[in-house]
Protein backbone atom coordinates (compact mmCIF):
# COMPACT_ATOMS: atom_id res chain seq x y z
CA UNK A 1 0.00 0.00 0.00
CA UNK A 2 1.48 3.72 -0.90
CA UNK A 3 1.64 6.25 1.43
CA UNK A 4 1.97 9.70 1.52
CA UNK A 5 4.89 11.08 3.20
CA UNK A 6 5.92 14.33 4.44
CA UNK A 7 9.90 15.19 5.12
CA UNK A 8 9.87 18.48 6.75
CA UNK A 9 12.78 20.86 7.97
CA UNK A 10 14.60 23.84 8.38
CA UNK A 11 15.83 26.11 5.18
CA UNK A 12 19.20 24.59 4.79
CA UNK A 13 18.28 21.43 5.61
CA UNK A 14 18.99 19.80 2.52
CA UNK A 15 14.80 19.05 1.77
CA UNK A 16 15.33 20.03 -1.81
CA UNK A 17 18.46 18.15 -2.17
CA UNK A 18 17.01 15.13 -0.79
CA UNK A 19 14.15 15.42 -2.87
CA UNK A 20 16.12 15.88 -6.56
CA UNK A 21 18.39 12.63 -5.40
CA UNK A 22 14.65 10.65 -4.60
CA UNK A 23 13.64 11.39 -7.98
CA UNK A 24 17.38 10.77 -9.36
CA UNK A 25 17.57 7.52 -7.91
CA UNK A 26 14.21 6.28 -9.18
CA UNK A 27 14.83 7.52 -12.79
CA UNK A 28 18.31 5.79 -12.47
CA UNK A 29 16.53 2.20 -12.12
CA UNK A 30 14.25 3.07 -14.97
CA UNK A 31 11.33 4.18 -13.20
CA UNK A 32 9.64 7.45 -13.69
CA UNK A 33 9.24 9.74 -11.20
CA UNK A 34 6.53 13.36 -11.12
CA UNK A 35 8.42 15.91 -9.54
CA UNK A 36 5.57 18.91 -8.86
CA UNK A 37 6.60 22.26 -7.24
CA UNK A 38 4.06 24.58 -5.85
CA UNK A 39 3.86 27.80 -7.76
CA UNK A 40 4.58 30.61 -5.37
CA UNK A 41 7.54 30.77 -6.68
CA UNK A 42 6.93 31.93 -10.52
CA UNK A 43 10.37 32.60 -11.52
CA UNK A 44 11.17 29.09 -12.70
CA UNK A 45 9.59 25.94 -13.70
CA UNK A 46 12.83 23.93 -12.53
CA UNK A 47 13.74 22.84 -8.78
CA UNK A 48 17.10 23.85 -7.59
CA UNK A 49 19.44 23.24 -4.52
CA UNK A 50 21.94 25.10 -3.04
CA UNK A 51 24.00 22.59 -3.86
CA UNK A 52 23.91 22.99 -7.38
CA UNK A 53 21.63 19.90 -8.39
CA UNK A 54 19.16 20.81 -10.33
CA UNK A 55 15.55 19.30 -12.60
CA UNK A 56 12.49 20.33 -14.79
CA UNK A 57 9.62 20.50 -13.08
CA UNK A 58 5.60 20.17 -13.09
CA UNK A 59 3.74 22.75 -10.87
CA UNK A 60 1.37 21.16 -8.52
CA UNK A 61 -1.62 23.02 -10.31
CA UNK A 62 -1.34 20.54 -13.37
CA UNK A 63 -2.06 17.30 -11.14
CA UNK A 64 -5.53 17.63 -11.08
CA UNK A 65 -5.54 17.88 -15.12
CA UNK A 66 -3.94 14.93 -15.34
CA UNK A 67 -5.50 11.80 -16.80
CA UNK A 68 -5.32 7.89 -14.63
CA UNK A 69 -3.75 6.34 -17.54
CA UNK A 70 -1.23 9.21 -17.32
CA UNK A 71 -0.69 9.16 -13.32
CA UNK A 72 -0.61 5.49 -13.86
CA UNK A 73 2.83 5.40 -15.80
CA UNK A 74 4.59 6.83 -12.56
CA UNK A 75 6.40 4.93 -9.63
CA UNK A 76 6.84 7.83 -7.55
CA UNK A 77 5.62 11.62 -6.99
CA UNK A 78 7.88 13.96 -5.12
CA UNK A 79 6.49 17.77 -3.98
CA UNK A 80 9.07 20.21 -2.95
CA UNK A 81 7.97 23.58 -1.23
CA UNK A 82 5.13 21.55 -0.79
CA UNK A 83 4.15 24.27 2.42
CA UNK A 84 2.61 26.12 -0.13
CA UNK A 85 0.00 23.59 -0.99
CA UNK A 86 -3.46 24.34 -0.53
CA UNK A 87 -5.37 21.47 1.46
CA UNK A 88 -7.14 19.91 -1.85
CA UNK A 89 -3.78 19.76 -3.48
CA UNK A 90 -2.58 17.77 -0.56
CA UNK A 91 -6.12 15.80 -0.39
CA UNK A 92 -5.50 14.88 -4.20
CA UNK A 93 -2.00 13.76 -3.35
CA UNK A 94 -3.93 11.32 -0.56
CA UNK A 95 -6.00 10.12 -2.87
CA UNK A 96 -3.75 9.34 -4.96
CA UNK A 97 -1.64 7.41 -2.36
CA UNK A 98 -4.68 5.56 -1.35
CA UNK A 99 -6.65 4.62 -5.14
CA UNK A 100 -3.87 4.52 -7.39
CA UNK A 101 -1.06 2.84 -5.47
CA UNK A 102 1.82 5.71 -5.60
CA UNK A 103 3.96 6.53 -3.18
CA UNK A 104 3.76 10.14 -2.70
CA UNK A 105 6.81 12.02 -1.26
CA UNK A 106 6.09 16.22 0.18
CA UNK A 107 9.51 18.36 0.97
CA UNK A 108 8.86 21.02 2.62
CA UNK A 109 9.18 23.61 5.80
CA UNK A 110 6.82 22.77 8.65
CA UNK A 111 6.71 26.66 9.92
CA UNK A 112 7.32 30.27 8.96
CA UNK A 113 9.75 32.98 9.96
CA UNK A 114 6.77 33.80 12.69
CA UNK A 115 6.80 29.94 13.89
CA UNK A 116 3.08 30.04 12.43
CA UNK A 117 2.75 26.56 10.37
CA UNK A 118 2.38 26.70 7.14
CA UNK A 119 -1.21 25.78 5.26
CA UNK A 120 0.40 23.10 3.38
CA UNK A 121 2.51 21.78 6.38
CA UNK A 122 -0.69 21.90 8.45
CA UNK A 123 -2.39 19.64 5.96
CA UNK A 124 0.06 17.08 5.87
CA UNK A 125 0.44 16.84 9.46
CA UNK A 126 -3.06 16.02 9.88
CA UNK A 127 -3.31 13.69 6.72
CA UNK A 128 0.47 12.19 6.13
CA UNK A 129 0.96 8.49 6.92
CA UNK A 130 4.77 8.92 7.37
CA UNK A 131 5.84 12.30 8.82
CA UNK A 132 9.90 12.68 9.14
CA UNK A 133 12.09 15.75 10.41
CA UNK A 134 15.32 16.18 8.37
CA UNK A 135 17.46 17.12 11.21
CA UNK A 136 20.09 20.33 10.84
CA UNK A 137 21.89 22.22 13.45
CA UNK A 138 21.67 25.62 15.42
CA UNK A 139 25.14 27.41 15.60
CA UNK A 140 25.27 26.41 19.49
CA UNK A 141 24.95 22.95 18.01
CA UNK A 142 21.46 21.99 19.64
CA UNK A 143 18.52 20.99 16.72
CA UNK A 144 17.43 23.92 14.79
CA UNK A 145 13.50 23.60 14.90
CA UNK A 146 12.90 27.54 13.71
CA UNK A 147 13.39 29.43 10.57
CA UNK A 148 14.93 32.63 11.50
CA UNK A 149 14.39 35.46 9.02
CA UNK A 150 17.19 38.28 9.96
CA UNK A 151 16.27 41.98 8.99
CA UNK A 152 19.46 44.64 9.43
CA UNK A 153 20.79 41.97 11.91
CA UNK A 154 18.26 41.33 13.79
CA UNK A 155 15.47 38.27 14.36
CA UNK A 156 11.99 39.25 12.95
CA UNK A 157 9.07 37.48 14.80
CA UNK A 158 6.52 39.20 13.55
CA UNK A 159 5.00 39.63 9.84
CA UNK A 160 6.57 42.15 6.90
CA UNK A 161 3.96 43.51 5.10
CA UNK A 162 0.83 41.26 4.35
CA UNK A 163 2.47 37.91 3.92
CA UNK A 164 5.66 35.93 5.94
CA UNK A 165 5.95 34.52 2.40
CA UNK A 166 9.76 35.01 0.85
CA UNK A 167 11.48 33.19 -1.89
CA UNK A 168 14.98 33.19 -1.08
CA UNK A 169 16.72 33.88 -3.94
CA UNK A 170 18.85 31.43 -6.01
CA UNK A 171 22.68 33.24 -5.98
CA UNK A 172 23.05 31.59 -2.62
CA UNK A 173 22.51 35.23 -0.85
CA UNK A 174 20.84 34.57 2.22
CA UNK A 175 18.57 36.47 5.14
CA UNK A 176 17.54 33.41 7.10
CA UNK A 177 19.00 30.91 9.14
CA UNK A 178 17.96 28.19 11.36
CA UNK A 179 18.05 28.27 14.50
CA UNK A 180 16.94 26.42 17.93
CA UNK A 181 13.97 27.17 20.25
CA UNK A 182 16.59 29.14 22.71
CA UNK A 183 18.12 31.20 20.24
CA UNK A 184 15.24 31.80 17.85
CA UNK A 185 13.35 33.42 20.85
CA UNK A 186 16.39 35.06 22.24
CA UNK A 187 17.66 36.55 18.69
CA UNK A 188 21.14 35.46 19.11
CA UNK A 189 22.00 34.08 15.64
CA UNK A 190 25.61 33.82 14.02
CA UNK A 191 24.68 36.31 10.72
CA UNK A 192 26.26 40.08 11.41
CA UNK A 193 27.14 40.27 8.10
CA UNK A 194 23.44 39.68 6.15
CA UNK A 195 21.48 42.34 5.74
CA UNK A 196 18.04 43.23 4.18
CA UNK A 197 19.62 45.00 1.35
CA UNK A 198 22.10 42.35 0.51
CA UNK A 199 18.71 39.62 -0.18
């Protein structure tokens, strides 16, 4: 029986990397594999890591225009940013799981820069069979649970604007960092040298 799964964890946490090498290893034993991404971010119809890998992309949106006999030819379906879903994207993706027999794999970050979850993340929480935290460290070495967004040096809890939504752009230049409970709360983080005009 598929499941649906849902790998959450901080920015930096290697989700997107870990999602590109699911997909790569499938494809490499001559299996296809769906990877979706969530439009939010329109820039690109490709998913990228920081670490340099890199693949085409379907965004989510087209799932639901997609025919059985065309769902049917894939082994494997892999989401990244999947935060972003709405809860009948993630439904779909359960249904899926459950009537067609794929095994359904979300990437994604559980909460945002104001520790609020995420739509998406709250969905699959509450409808995942298999939830998983990819682990990654606070500077003080303890588990980084938080995503830290750092404005002119400083920890923002609260929303910017009308949305906690930021795509982090994809030179490597950086405003957020992850960070534990203690120092999330406290503002202590290890980035002097980011600022907002630098993102």
């Amino acid at each position: 029986m598929a499941k649906l799964h849902f790998r959450y964890g901080t920015m930096g946490s290697a989700k997107t990397a870990q999602a590109l090498m699911l997909v790569y290893n499938f494809q490499e034993k001559g299996n296809k594999a769906l990877l979706l991404k969530t439009e939010t971010d329109t820039r690109t119809c490709e998913v990228w890591s920081r670490i340099g890998l890199q693949m085409d992309a379907i965004p989510v949106t087209k799932l639901k225009d997609m025919e059985s006999y065309e769902l049917s030819t894939y082994k494997v379906i892999v989401v990244d940013e999947a935060q972003f879903m709405t809860d009948e994207q993630v439904d779909l993706l359960a249904r899926i799981a459950d009537y067609m027999d794929i095994p359904v794999f979300c990437y994604g970050l559980r909460t945002d820069y104001t520790s609020k979850l995420f739509p998406g993340a709250k969905r699959l929480m509450e409808m995942a069979d298999e939830i998983e935290e990819i682990k990654t460290s606070c500077w003080c070495g303890k588990s980084a649970k938080f995503n830290a967004r750092i404005v002119d040096g400083k920890v923002v809890h609260e929303p910017i604007g009308d949305t906690t939504i930021d795509i982090e752009n994809k030179s490597g230049t950086q405003k957020y960092t992850a960070l534990c409970r203690k120092h999330y709360l406290s503002g202590e983080h290890h980035m002097s040298d980011v600022t907002e005009s630098e993102a």
